[in-house]
C-alpha atoms as a PDB file:
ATOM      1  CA  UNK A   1      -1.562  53.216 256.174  1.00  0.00           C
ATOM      2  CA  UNK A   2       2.232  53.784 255.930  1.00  0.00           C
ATOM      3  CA  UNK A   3       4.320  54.666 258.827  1.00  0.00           C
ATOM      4  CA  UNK A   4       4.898  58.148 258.341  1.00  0.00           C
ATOM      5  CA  UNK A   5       8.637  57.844 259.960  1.00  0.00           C
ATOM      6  CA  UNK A   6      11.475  55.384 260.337  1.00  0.00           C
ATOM      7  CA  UNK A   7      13.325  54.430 263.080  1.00  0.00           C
ATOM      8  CA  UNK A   8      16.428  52.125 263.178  1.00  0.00           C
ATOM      9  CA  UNK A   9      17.622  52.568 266.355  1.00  0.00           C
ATOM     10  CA  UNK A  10      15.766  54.031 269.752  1.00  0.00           C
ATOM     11  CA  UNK A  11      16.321  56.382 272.764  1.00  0.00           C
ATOM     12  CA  UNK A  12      16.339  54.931 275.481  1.00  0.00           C
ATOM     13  CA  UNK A  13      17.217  57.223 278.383  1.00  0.00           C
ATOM     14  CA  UNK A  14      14.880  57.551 281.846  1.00  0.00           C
ATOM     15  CA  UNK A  15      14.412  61.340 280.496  1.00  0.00           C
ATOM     16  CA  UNK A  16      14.105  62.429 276.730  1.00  0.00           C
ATOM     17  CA  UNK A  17      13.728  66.004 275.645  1.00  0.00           C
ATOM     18  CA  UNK A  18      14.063  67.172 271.533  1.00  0.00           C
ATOM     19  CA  UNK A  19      15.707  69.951 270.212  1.00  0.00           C
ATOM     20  CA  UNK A  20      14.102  70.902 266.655  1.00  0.00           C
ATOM     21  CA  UNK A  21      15.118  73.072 263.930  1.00  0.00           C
ATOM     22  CA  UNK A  22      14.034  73.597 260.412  1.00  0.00           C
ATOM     23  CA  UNK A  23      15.484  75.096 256.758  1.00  0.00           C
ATOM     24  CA  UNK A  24      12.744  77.765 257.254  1.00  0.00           C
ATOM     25  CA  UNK A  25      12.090  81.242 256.316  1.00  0.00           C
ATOM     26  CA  UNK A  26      12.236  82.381 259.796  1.00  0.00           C
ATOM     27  CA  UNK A  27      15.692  81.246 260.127  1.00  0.00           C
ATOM     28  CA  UNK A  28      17.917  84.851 260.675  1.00  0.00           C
ATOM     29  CA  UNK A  29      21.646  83.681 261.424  1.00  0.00           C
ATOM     30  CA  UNK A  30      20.866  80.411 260.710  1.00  0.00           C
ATOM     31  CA  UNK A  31      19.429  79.714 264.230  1.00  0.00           C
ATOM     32  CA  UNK A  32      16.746  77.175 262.955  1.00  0.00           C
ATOM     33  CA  UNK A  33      19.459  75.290 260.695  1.00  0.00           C
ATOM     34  CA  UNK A  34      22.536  75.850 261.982  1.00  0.00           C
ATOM     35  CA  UNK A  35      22.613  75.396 265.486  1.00  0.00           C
ATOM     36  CA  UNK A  36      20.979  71.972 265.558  1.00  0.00           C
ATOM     37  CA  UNK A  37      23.811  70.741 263.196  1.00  0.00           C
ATOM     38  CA  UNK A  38      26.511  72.299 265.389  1.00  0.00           C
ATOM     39  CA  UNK A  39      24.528  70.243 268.463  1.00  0.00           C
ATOM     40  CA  UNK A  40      24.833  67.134 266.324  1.00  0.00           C
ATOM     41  CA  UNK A  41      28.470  67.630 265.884  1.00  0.00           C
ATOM     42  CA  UNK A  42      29.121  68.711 269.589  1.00  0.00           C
ATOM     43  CA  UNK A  43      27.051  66.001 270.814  1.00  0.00           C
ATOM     44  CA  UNK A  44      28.303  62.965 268.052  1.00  0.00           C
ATOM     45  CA  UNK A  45      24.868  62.494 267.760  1.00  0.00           C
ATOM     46  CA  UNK A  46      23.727  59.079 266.266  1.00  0.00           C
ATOM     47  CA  UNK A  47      21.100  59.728 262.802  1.00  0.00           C
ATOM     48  CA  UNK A  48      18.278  57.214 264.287  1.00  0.00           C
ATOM     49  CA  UNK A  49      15.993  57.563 261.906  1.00  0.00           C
ATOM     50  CA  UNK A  50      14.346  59.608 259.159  1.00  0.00           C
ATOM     51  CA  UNK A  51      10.550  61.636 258.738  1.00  0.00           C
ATOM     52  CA  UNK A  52       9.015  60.387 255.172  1.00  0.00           C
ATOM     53  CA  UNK A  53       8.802  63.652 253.181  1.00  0.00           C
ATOM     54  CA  UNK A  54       5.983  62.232 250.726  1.00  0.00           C
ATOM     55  CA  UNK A  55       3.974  64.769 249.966  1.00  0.00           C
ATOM     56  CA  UNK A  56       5.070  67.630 252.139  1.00  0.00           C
ATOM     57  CA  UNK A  57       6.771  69.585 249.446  1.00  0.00           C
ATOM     58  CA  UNK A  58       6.155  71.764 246.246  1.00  0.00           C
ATOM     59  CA  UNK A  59       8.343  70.434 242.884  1.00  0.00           C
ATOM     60  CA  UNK A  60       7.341  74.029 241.054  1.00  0.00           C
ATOM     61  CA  UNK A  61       5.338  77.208 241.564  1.00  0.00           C
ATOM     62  CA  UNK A  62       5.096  78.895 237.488  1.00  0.00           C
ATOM     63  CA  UNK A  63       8.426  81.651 237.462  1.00  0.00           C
ATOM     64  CA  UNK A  64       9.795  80.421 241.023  1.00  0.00           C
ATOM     65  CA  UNK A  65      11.720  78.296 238.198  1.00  0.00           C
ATOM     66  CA  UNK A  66      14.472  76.199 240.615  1.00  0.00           C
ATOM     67  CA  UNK A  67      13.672  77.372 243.978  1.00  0.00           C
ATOM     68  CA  UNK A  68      11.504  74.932 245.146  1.00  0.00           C
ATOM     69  CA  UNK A  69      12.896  72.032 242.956  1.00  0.00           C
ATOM     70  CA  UNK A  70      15.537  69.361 244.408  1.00  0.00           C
ATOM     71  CA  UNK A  71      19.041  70.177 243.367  1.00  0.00           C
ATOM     72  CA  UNK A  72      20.527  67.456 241.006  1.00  0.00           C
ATOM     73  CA  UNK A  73      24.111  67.074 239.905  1.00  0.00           C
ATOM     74  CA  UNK A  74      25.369  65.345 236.899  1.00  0.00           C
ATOM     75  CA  UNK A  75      29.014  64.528 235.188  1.00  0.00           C
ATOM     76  CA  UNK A  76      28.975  63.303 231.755  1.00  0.00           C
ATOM     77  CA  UNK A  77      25.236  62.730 231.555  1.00  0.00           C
ATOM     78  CA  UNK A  78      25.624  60.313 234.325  1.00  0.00           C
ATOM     79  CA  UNK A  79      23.272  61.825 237.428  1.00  0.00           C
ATOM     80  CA  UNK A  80      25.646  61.867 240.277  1.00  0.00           C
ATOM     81  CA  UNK A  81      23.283  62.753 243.099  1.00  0.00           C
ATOM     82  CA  UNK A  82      19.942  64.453 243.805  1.00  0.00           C
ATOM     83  CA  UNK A  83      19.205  66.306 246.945  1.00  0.00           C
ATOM     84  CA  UNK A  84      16.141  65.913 248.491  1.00  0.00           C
ATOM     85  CA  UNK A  85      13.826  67.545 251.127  1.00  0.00           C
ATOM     86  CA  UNK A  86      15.261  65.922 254.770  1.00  0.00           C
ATOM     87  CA  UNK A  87      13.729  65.243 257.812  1.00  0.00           C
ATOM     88  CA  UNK A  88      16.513  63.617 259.854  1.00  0.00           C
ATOM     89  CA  UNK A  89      16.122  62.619 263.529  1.00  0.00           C
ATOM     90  CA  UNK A  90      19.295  62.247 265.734  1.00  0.00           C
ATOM     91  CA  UNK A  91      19.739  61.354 269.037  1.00  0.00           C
ATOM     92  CA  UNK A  92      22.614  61.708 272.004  1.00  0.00           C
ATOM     93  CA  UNK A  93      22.625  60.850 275.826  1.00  0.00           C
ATOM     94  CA  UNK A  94      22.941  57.991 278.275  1.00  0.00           C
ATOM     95  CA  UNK A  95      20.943  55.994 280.533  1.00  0.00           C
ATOM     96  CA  UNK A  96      19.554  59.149 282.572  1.00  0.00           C
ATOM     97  CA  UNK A  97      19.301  62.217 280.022  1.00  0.00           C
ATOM     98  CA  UNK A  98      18.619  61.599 276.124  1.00  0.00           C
ATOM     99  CA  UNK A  99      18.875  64.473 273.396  1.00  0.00           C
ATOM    100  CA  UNK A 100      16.492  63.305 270.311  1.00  0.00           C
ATOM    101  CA  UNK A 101      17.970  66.277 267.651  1.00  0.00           C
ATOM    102  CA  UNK A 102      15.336  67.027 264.830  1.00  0.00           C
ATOM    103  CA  UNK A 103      16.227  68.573 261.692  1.00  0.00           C
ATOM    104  CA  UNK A 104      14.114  68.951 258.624  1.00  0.00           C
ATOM    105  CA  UNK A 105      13.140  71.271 255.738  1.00  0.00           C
ATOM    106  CA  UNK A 106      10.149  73.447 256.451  1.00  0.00           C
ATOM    107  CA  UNK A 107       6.600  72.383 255.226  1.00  0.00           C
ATOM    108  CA  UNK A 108       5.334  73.474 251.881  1.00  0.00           C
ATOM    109  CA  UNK A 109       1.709  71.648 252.082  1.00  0.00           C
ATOM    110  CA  UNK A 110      -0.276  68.975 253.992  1.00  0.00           C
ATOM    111  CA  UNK A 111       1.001  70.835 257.376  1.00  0.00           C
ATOM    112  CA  UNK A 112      -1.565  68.960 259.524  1.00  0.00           C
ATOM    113  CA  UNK A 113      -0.142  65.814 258.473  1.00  0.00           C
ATOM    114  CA  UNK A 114       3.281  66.799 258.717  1.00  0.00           C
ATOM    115  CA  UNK A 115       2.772  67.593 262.272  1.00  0.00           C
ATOM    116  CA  UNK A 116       0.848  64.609 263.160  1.00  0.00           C
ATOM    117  CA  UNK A 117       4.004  62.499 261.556  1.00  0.00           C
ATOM    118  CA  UNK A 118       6.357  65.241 263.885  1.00  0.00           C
ATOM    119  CA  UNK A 119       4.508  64.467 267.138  1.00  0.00           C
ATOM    120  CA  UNK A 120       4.234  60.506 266.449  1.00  0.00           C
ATOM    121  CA  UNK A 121       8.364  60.565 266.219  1.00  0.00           C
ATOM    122  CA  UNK A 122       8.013  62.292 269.543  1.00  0.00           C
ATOM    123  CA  UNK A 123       5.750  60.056 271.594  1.00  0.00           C
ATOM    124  CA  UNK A 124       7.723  56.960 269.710  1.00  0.00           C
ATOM    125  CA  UNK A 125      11.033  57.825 271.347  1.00  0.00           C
ATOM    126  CA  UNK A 126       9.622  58.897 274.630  1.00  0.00           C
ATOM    127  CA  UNK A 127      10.265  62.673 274.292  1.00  0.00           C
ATOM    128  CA  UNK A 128       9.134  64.602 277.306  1.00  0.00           C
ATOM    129  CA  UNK A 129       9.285  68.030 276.065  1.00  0.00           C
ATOM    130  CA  UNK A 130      10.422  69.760 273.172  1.00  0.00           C
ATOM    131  CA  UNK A 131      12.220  73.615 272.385  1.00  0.00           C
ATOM    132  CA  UNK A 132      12.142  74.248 268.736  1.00  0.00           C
ATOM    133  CA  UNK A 133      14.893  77.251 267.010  1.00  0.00           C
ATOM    134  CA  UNK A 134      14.111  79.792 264.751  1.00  0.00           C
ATOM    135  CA  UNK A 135      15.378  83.715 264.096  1.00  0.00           C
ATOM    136  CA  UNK A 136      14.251  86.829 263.135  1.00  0.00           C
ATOM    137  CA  UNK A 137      16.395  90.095 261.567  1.00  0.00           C
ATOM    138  CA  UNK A 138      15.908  93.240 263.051  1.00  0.00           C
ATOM    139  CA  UNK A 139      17.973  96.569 264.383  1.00  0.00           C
ATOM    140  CA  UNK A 140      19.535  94.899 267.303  1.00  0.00           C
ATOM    141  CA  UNK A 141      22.731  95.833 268.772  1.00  0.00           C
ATOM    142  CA  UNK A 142      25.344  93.363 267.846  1.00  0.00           C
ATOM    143  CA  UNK A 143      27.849  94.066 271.338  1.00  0.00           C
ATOM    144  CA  UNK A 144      24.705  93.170 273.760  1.00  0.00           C
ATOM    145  CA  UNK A 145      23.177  89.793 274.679  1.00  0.00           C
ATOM    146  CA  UNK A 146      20.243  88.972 272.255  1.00  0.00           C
ATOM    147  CA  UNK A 147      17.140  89.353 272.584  1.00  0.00           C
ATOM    148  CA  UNK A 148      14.907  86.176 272.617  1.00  0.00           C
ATOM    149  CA  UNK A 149      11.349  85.577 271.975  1.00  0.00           C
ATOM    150  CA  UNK A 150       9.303  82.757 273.444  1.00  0.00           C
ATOM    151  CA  UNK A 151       6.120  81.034 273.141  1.00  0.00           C
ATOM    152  CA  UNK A 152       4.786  78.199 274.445  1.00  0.00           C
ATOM    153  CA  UNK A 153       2.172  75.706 274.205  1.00  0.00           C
ATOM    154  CA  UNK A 154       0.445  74.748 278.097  1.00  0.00           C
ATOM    155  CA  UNK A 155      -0.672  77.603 280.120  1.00  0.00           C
ATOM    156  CA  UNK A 156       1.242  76.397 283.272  1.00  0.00           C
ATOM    157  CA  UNK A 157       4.254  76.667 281.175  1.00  0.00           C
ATOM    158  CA  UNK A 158       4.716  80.235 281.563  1.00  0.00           C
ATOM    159  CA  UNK A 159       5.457  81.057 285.247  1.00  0.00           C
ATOM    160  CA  UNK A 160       8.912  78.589 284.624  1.00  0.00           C
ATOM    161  CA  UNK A 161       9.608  79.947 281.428  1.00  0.00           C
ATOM    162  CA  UNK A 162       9.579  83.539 282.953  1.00  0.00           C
ATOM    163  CA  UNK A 163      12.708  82.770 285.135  1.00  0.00           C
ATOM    164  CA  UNK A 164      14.647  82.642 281.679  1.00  0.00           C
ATOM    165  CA  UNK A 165      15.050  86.247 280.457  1.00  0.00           C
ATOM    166  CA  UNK A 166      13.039  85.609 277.434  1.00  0.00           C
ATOM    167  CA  UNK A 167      10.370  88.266 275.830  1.00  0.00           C
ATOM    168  CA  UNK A 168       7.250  86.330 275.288  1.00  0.00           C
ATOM    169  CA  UNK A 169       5.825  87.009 271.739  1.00  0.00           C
ATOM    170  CA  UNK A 170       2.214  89.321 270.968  1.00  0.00           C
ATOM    171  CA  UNK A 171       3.273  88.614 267.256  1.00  0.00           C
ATOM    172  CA  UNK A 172       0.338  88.496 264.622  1.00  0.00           C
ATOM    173  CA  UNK A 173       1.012  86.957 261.484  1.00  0.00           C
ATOM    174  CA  UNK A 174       2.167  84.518 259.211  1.00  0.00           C
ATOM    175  CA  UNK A 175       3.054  81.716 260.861  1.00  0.00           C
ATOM    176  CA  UNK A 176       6.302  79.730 261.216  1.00  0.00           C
ATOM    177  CA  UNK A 177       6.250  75.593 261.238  1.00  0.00           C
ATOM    178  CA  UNK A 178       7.597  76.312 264.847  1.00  0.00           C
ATOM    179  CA  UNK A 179       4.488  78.052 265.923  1.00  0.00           C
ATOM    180  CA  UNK A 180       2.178  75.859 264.095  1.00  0.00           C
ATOM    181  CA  UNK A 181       3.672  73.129 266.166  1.00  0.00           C
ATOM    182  CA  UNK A 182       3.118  75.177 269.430  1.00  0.00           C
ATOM    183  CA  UNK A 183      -0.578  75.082 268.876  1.00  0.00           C
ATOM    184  CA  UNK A 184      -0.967  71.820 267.747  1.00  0.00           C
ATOM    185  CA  UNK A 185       1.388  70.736 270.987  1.00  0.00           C
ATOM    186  CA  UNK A 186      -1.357  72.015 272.875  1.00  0.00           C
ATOM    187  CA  UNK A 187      -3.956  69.196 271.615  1.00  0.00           C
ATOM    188  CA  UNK A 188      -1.014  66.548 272.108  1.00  0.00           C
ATOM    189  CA  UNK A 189      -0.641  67.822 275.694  1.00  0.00           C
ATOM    190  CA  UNK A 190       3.305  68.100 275.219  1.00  0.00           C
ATOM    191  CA  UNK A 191       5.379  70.563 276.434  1.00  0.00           C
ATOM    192  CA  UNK A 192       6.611  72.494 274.006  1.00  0.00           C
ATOM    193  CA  UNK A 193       8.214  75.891 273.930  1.00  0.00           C
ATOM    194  CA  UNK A 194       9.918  78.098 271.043  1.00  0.00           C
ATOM    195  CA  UNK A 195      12.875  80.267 271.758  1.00  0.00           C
ATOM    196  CA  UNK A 196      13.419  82.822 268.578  1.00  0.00           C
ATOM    197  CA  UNK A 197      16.815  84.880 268.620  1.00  0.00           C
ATOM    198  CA  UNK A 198      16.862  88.110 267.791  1.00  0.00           C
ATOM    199  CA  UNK A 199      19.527  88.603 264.918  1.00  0.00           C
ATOM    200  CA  UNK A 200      21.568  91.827 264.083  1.00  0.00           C
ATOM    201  CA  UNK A 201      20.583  93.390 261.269  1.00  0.00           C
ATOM    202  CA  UNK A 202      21.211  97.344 259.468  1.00  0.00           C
ATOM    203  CA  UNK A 203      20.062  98.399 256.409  1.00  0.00           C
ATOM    204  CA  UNK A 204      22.370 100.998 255.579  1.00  0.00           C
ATOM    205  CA  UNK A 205      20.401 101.340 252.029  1.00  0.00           C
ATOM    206  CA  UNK A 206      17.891 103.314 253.044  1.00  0.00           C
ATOM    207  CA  UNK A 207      20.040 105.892 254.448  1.00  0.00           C
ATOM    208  CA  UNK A 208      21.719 106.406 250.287  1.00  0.00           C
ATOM    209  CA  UNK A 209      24.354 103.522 250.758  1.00  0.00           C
ATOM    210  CA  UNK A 210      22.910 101.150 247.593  1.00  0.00           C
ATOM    211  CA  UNK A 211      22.822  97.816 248.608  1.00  0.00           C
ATOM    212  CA  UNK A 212      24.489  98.352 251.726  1.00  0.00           C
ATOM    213  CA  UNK A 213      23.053  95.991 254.575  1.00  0.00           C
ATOM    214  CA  UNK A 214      25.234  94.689 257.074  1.00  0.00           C
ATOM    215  CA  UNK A 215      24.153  91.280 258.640  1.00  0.00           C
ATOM    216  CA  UNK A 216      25.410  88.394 260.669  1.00  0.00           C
ATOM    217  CA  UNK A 217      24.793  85.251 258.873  1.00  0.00           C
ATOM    218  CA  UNK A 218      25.525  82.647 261.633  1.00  0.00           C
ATOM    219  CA  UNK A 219      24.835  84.273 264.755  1.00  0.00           C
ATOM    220  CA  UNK A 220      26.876  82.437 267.076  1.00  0.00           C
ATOM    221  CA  UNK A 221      26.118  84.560 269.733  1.00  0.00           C
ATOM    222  CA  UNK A 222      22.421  84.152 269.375  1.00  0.00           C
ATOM    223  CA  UNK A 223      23.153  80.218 269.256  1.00  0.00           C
ATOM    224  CA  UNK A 224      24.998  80.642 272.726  1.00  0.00           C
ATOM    225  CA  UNK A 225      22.148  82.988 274.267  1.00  0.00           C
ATOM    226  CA  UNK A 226      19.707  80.950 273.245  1.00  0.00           C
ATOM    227  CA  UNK A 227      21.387  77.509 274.112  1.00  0.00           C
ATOM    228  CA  UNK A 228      22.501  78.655 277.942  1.00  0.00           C
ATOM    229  CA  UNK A 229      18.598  78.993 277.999  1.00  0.00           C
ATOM    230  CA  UNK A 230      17.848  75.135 277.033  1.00  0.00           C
ATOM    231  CA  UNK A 231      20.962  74.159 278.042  1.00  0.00           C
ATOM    232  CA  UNK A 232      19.281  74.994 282.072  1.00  0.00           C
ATOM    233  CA  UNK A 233      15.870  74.572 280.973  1.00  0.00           C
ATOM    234  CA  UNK A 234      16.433  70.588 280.301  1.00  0.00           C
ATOM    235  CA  UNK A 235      19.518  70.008 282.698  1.00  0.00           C
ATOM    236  CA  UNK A 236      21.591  68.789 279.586  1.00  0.00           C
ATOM    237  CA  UNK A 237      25.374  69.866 280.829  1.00  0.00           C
ATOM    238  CA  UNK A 238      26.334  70.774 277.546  1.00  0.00           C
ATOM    239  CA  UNK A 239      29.727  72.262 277.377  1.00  0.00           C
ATOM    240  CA  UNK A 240      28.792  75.544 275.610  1.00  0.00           C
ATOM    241  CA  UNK A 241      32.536  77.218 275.630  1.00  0.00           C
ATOM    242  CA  UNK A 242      33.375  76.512 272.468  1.00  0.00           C
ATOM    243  CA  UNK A 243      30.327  78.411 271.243  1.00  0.00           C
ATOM    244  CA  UNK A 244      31.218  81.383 273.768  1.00  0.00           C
ATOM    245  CA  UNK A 245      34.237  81.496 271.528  1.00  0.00           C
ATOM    246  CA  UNK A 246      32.094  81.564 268.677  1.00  0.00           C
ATOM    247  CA  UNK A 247      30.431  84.270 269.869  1.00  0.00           C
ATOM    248  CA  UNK A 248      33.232  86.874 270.136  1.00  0.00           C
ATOM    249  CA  UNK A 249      34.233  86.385 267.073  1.00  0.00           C
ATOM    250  CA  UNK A 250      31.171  86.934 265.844  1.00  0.00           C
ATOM    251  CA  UNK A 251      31.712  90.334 268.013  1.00  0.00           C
ATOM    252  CA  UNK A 252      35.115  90.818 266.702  1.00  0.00           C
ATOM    253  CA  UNK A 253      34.092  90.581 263.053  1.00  0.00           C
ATOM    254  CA  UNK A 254      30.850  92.935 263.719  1.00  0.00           C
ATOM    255  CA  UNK A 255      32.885  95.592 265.086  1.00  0.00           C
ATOM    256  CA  UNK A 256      36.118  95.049 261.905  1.00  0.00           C
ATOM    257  CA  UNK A 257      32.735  95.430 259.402  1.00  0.00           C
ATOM    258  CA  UNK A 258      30.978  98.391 261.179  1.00  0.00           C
ATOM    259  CA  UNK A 259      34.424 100.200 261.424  1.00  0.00           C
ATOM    260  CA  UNK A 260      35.252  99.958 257.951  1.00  0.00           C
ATOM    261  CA  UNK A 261      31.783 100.974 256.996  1.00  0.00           C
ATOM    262  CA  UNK A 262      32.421 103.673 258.861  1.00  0.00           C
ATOM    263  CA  UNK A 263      35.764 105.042 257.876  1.00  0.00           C
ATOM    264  CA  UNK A 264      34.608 104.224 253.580  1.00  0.00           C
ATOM    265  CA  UNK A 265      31.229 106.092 254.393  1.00  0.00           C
ATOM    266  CA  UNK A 266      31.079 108.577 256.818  1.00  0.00           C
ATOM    267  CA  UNK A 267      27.781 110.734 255.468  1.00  0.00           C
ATOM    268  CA  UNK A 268      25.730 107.442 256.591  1.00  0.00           C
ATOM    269  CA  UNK A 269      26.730 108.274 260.286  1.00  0.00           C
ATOM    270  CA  UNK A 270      26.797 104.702 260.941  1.00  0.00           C
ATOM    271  CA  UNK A 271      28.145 105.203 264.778  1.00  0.00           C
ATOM    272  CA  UNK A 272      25.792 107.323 265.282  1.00  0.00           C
ATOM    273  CA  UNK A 273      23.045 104.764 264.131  1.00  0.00           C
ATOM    274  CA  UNK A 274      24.181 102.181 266.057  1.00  0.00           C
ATOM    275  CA  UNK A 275      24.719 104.444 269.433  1.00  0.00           C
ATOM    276  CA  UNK A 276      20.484 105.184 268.857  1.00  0.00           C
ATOM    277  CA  UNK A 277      19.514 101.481 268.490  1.00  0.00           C
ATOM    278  CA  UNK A 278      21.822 100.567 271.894  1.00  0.00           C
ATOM    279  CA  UNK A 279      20.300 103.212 273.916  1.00  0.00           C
ATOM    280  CA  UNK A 280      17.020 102.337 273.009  1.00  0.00           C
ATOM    281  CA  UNK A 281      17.411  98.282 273.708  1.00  0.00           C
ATOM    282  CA  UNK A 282      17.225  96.566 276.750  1.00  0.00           C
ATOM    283  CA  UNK A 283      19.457  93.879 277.708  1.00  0.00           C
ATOM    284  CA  UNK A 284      17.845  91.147 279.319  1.00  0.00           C
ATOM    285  CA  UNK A 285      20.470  89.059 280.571  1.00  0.00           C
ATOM    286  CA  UNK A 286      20.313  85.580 281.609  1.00  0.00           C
ATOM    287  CA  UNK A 287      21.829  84.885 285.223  1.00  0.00           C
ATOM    288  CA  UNK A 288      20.874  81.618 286.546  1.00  0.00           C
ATOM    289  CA  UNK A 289      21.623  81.317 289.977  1.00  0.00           C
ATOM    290  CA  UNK A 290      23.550  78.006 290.034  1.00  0.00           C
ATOM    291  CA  UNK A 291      25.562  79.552 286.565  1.00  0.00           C
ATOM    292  CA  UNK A 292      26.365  82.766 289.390  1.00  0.00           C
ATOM    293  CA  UNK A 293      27.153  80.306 292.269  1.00  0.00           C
ATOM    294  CA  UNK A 294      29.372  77.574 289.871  1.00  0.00           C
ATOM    295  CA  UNK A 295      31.303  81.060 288.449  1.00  0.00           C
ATOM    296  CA  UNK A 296      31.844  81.929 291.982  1.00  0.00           C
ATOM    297  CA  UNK A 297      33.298  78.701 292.970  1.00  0.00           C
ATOM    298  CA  UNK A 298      35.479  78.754 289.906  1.00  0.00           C
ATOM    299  CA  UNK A 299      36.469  82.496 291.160  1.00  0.00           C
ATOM    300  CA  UNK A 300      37.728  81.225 294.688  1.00  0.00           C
ATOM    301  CA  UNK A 301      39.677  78.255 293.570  1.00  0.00           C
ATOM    302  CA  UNK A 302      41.645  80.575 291.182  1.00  0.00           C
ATOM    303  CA  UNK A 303      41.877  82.946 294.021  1.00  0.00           C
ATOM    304  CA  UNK A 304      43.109  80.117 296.073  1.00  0.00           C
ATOM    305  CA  UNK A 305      45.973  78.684 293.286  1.00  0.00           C
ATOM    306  CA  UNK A 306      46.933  82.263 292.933  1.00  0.00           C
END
């Protein structure tokens, strides 16, 4: 039997945690996709190695005509590239702490085996425990800290995971490869948790303004929220201000799009809207105490140049 991965190169830190994210359909501003490429980029993450994608994927479903297909190019007749379904597995850190980074394309078929090849790159690099990305849309305010979901895959999990300002999921439903991986996790005995961002998103359309739906594609404040979170969780001292940044302007650009909305449309009340879905949210910030003692510190040196 083939090995269902490749590996040219190996982690070898004393402690090795994964970060995984998928092209997915639950993947609301691009949480799943996105922020594990930014990581790479932060991180200058080394691509170690590859996940075979033999028989995980659909060529056609009859009238889904390209969707499914690989995207080809061609100049002149000549075929200048073809872009397959990826499963690329990266990896950052030092002799202490190592970052494997997993990125892929969601599953069409053969999930089981798919997994099985997922949790065999795992136990090959030493990975210790794993948080996987994904996002959901929904009538969140866009001004507040978002909302994020959390499941898990070991019962003793959840009295740590707690401490993190996270809602954990009663969801029923169709299920995303990150939740299919939490219960087979369970079977491999590895720690494994998923962290889902809640993304801003108003359908103005339903209120008579015809294809009128504001949304943030690259939430870079859910990417932040959610990243503080791991960032604690596996003691990786990431330096996360450049994605604060991010974040406001994400804010900044909310607010310029909601205003103008407002000022173009006034019958749809969209103030008004957006006034009901704050007061009925609740923030659940996350304070960690060594974040509230390091800001303090930070506070009294100022204090002390000043």
């Amino acid at each position: 039997m083939t090995q269902p991965f490749e590996l040219w190169d190996k982690a070898d830190a004393k402690d090795i945690v994964m970060i995984a994210g998928w092209r997915q359909w639950a993947d609301a501003g691009s949480i799943s996709s996105g922020l594990p490429h930014y990581l790479i980029q932060l991180t200058n993450a080394k691509h170690i190695g590859n996940m075979a994608p033999d028989g995980f994927y659909l060529f056609q479903i009859p009238g889904t005509h390209h969707l499914l297909r690989p995207v080809v190019s061609f100049a002149n007749g000549y075929r200048q590239s073809l872009e397959r379904q990826r499963n690329e597995i990266y990896y950052a850190g030092n002799q202490e702490k190592g970052m494997v980074i997993f990125l892929g394309d969601e599953p069409n078929m053969d999930v089981d085996r798919y997994a099985a090849a997922f949790f065999a790159v795992a136990r090959a690099l030493g990975v210790k425990r794993i948080a996987s990305l994904g996002g959901v849309y929904g009538p969140v305010p866009y001004d507040k800290d978002r909302e994020v979901g959390c499941i898990y895959s070991l019962p003793e999990m959840q009295p740590e995971l707690s401490q993190y300002a996270v809602r954990f999921s009663d969801y029923q439903g169709g299920a995303s490869i990150g939740s299919y991986l939490v219960d087979r996790a369970e079977k491999e005995k590895m720690p494994f948790q998923a962290f889902y961002g809640f993304v801003p998103n108003y359908d103005f359309a339903q209120l008579g303004a015809a294809g009128r739906e504001v949304r943030i594609e690259n939430d870079y404040k859910a990417w932040y929220d959610i990243m503080r979170r791991i960032n604690h969780l596996f003691d990786l001292n990431l330096n996360l201000v450049d994605l604060e940044q991010k974040s406001h302007y994400v804010r900044q650009a909310m607010e310029t799009q909601i205003e103008e909305l407002a000022d173009k449309a006034p019958h749809l009340k969209v103030r008004e809207v957006l006034a009901q879905i704050s007061g009925q949210f609740t923030e659940r910030p996350f304070d960690p105490l060594d974040d509230v003692w390091e800001q303090g510190l930070a506070d009294l040196f100022k204090d002390m140049d000043d």
